[in-house]
C-alpha atoms as a PDB file:
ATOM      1  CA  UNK A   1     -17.894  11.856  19.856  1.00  0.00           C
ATOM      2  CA  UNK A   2     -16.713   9.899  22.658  1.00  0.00           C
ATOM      3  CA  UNK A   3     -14.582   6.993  22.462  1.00  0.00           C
ATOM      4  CA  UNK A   4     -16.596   4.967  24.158  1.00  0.00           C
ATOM      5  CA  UNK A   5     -20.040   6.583  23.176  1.00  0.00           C
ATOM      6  CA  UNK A   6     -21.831   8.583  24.494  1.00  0.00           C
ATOM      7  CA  UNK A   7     -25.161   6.783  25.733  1.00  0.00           C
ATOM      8  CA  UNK A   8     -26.446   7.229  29.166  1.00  0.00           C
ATOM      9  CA  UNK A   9     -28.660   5.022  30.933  1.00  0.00           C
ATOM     10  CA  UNK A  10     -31.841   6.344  32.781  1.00  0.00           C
ATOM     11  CA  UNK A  11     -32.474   5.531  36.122  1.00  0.00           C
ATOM     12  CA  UNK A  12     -34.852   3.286  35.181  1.00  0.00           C
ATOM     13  CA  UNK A  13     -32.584   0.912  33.430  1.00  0.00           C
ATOM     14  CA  UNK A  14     -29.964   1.345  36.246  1.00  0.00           C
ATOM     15  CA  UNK A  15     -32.302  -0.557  38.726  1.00  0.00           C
ATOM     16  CA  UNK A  16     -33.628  -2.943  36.054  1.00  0.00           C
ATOM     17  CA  UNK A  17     -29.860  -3.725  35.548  1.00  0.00           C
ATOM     18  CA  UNK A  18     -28.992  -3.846  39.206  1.00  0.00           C
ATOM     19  CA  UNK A  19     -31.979  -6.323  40.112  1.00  0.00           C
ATOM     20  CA  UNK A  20     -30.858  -8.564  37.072  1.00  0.00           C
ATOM     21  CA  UNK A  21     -27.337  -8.942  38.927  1.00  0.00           C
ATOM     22  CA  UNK A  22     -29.139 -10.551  41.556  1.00  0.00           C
ATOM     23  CA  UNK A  23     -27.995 -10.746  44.665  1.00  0.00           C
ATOM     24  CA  UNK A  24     -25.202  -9.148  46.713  1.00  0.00           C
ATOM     25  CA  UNK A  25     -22.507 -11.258  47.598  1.00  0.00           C
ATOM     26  CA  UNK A  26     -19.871 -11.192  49.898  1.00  0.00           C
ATOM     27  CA  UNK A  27     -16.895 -13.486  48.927  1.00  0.00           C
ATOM     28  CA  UNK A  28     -15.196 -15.930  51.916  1.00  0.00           C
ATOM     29  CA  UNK A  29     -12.018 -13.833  51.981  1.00  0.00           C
ATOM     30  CA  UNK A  30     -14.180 -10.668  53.655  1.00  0.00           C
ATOM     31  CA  UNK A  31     -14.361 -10.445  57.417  1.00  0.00           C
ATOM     32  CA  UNK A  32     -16.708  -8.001  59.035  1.00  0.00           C
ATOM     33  CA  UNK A  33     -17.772  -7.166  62.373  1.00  0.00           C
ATOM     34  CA  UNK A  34     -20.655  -4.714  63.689  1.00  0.00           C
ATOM     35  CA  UNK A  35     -24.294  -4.378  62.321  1.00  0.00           C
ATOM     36  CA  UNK A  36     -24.915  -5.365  58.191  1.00  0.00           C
ATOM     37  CA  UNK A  37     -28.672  -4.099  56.673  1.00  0.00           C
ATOM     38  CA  UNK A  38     -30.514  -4.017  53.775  1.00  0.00           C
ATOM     39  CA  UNK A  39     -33.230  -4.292  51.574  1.00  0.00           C
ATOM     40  CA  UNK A  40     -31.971  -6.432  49.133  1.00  0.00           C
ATOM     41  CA  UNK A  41     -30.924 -10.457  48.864  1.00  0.00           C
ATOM     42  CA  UNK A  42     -27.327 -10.657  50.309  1.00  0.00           C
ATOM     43  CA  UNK A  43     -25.368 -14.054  50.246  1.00  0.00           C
ATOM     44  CA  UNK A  44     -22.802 -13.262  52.609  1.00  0.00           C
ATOM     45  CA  UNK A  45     -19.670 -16.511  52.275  1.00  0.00           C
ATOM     46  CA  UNK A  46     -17.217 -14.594  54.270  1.00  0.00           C
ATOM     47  CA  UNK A  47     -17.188 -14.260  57.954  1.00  0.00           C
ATOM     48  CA  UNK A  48     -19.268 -12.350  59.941  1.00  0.00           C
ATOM     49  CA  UNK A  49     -19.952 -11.176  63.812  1.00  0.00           C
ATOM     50  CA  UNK A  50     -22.597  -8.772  64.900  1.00  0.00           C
ATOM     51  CA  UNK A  51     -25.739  -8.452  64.153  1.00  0.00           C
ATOM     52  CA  UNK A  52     -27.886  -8.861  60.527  1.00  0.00           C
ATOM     53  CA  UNK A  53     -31.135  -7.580  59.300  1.00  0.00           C
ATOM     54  CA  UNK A  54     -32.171  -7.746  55.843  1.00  0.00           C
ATOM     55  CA  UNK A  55     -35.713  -7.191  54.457  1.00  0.00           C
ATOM     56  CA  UNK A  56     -35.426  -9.430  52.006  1.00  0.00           C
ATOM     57  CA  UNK A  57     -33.612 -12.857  52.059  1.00  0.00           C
ATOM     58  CA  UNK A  58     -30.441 -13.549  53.736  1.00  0.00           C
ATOM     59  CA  UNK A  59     -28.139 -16.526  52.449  1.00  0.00           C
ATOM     60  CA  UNK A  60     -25.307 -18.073  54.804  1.00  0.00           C
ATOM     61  CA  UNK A  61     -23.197 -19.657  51.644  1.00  0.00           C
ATOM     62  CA  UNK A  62     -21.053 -22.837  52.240  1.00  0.00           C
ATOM     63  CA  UNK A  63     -17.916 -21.067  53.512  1.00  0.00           C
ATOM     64  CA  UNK A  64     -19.883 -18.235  55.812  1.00  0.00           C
ATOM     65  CA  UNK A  65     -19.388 -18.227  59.142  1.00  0.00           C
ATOM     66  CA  UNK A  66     -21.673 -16.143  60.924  1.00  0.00           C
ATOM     67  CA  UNK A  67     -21.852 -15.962  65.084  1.00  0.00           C
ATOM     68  CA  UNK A  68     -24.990 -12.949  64.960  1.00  0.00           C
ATOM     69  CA  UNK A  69     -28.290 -12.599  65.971  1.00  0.00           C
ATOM     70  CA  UNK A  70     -30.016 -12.649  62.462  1.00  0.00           C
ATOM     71  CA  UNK A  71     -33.715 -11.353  60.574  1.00  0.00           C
ATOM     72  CA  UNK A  72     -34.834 -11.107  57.485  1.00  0.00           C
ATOM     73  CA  UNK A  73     -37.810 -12.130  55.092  1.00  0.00           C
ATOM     74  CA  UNK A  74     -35.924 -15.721  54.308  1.00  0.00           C
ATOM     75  CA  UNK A  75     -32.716 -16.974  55.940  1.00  0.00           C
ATOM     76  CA  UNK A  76     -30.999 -20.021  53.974  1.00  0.00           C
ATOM     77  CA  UNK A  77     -28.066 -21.566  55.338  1.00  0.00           C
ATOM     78  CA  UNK A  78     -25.462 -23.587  53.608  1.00  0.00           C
ATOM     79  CA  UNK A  79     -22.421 -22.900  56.216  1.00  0.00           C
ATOM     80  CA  UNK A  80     -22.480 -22.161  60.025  1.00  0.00           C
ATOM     81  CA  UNK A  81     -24.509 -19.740  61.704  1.00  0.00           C
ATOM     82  CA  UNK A  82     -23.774 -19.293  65.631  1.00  0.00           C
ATOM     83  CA  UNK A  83     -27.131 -16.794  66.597  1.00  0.00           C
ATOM     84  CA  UNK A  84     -30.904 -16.845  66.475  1.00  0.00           C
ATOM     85  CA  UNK A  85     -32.425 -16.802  63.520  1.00  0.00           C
ATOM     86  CA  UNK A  86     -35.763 -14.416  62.945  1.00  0.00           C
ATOM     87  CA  UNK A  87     -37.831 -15.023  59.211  1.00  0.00           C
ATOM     88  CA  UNK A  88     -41.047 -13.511  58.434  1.00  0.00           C
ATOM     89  CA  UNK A  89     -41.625 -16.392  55.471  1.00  0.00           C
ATOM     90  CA  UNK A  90     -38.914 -19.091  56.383  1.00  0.00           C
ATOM     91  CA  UNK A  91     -35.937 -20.440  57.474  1.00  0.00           C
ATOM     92  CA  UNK A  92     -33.910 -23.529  55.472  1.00  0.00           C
ATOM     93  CA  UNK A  93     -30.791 -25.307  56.900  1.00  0.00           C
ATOM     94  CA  UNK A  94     -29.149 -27.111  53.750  1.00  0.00           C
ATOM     95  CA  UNK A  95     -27.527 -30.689  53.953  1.00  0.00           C
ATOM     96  CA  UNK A  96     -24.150 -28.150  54.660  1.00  0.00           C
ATOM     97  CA  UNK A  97     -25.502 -26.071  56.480  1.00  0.00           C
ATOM     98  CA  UNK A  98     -25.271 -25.594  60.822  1.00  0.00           C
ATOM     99  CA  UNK A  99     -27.378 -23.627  63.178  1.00  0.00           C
ATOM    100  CA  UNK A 100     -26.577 -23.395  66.476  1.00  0.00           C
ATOM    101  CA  UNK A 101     -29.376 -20.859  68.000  1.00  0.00           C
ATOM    102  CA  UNK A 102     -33.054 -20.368  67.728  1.00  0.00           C
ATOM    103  CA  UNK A 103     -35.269 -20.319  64.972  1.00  0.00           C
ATOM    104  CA  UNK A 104     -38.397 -18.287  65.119  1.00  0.00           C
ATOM    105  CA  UNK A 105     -40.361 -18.444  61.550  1.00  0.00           C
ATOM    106  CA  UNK A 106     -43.857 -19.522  60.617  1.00  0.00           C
ATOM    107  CA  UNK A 107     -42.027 -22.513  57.798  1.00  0.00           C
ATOM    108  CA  UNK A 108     -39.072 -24.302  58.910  1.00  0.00           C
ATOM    109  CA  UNK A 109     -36.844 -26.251  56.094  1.00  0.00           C
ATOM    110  CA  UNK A 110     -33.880 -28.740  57.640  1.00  0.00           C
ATOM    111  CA  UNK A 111     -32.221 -30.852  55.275  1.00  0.00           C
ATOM    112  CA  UNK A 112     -30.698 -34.430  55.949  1.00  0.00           C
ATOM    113  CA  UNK A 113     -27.475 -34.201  56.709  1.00  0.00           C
ATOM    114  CA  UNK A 114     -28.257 -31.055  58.663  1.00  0.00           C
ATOM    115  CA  UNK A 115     -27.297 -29.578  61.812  1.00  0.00           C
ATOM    116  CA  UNK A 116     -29.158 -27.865  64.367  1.00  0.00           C
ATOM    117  CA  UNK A 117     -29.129 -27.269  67.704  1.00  0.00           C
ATOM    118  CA  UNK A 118     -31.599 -25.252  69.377  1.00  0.00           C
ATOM    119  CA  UNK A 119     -35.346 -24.311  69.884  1.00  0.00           C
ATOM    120  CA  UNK A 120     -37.891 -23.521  67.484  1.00  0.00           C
ATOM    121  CA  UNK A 121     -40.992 -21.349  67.273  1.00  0.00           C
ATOM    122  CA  UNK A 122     -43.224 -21.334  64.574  1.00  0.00           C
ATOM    123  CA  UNK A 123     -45.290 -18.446  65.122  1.00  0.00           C
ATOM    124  CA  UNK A 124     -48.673 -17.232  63.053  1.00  0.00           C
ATOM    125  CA  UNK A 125     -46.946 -15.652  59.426  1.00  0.00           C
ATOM    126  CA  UNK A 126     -45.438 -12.157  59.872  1.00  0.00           C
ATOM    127  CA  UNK A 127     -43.973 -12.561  63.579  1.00  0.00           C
ATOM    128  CA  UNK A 128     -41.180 -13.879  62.557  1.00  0.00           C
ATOM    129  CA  UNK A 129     -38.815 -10.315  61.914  1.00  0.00           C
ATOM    130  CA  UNK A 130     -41.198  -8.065  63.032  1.00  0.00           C
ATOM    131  CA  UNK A 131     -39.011  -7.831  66.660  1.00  0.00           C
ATOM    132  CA  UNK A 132     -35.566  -8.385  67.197  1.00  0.00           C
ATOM    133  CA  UNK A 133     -34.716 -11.935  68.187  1.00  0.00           C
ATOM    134  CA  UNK A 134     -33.560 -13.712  70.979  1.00  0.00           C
ATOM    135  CA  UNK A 135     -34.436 -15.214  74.088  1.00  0.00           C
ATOM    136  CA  UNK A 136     -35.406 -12.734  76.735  1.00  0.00           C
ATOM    137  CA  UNK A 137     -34.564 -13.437  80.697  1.00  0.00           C
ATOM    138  CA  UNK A 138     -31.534 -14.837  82.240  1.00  0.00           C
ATOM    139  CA  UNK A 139     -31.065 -17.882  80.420  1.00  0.00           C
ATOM    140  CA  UNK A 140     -31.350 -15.807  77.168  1.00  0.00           C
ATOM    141  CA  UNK A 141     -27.912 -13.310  78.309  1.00  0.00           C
ATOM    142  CA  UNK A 142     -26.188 -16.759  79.594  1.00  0.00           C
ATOM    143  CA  UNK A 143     -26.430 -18.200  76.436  1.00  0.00           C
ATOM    144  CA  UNK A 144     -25.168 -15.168  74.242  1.00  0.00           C
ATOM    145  CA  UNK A 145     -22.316 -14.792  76.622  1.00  0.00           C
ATOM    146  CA  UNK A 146     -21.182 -18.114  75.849  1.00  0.00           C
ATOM    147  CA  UNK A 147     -21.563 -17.789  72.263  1.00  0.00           C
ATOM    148  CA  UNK A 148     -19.781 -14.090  71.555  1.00  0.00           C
ATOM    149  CA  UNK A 149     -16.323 -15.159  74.331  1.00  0.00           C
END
């Protein structure tokens, strides 16, 4: 007998388990640089420069501060985000929350209080991650120059 038993848990309660949890977060003492994926919802509060794609939702909390080009399913954002932003369902700036880059998502969310600066396309429903985003052409490399020196 074990001391502390000797049940194990199937895979199948593993990932029931895991997707209880909810989602991943990343706490505002982490700094990270390069290229952050996934399939699952990641709240990221730390700070961040690269480039994000995430399948599922993508969170910006209130102390994040994010200067990447960024797509996923849903992008909330409740701190700063420096980078276009790329959702296939939707994209929601809080009352916290700043954006300073492009939005391309069929539903658009921006709270009072809000800051944004930037263009927006709302596409037909599924454009939104399916390519990388960004604005193509001169104009498009002058303005990510000045954001990443």
């Amino acid at each position: 007998m074990a001391i502390f038993g000797s049940r194990t848990t199937s895979r199948a309660e593993k990932e029931s388990l895991r997707h209880e949890a909810g989602p991943t977060y990343i706490g505002p003492k982490v700094t990270m640089r390069g290229e952050l994926g996934g399939d699952e919802d990641l709240v990221f509060d730390g700070r961040f420069e690269g480039r994000v794609q995430v399948g599922s939702a993508f969170r910006v909390g209130p102390s994040g501060r994010i200067v990447a080009d960024v797509s996923a399913r849903v992008v909330v954002i409740a701190g700063r985000l420096e980078g276009d932003v790329a959702a296939s369902e939707r994209v929601e700036i809080e009352p916290s929350g700043s954006l300073e880059g492009n939005i391309r998502a069929p539903k658009i969310v921006i709270a009072d209080g809000a800051r944004f600066r930037g263009s927006v396309d709302m596409g037909s429903r599924g454009e939104g991650a399916a390519s990388s985003p960004g604005i193509s052409g001169p104009e498009g490399d002058a303005l990510r120059k000045d954001r990443t020196s």
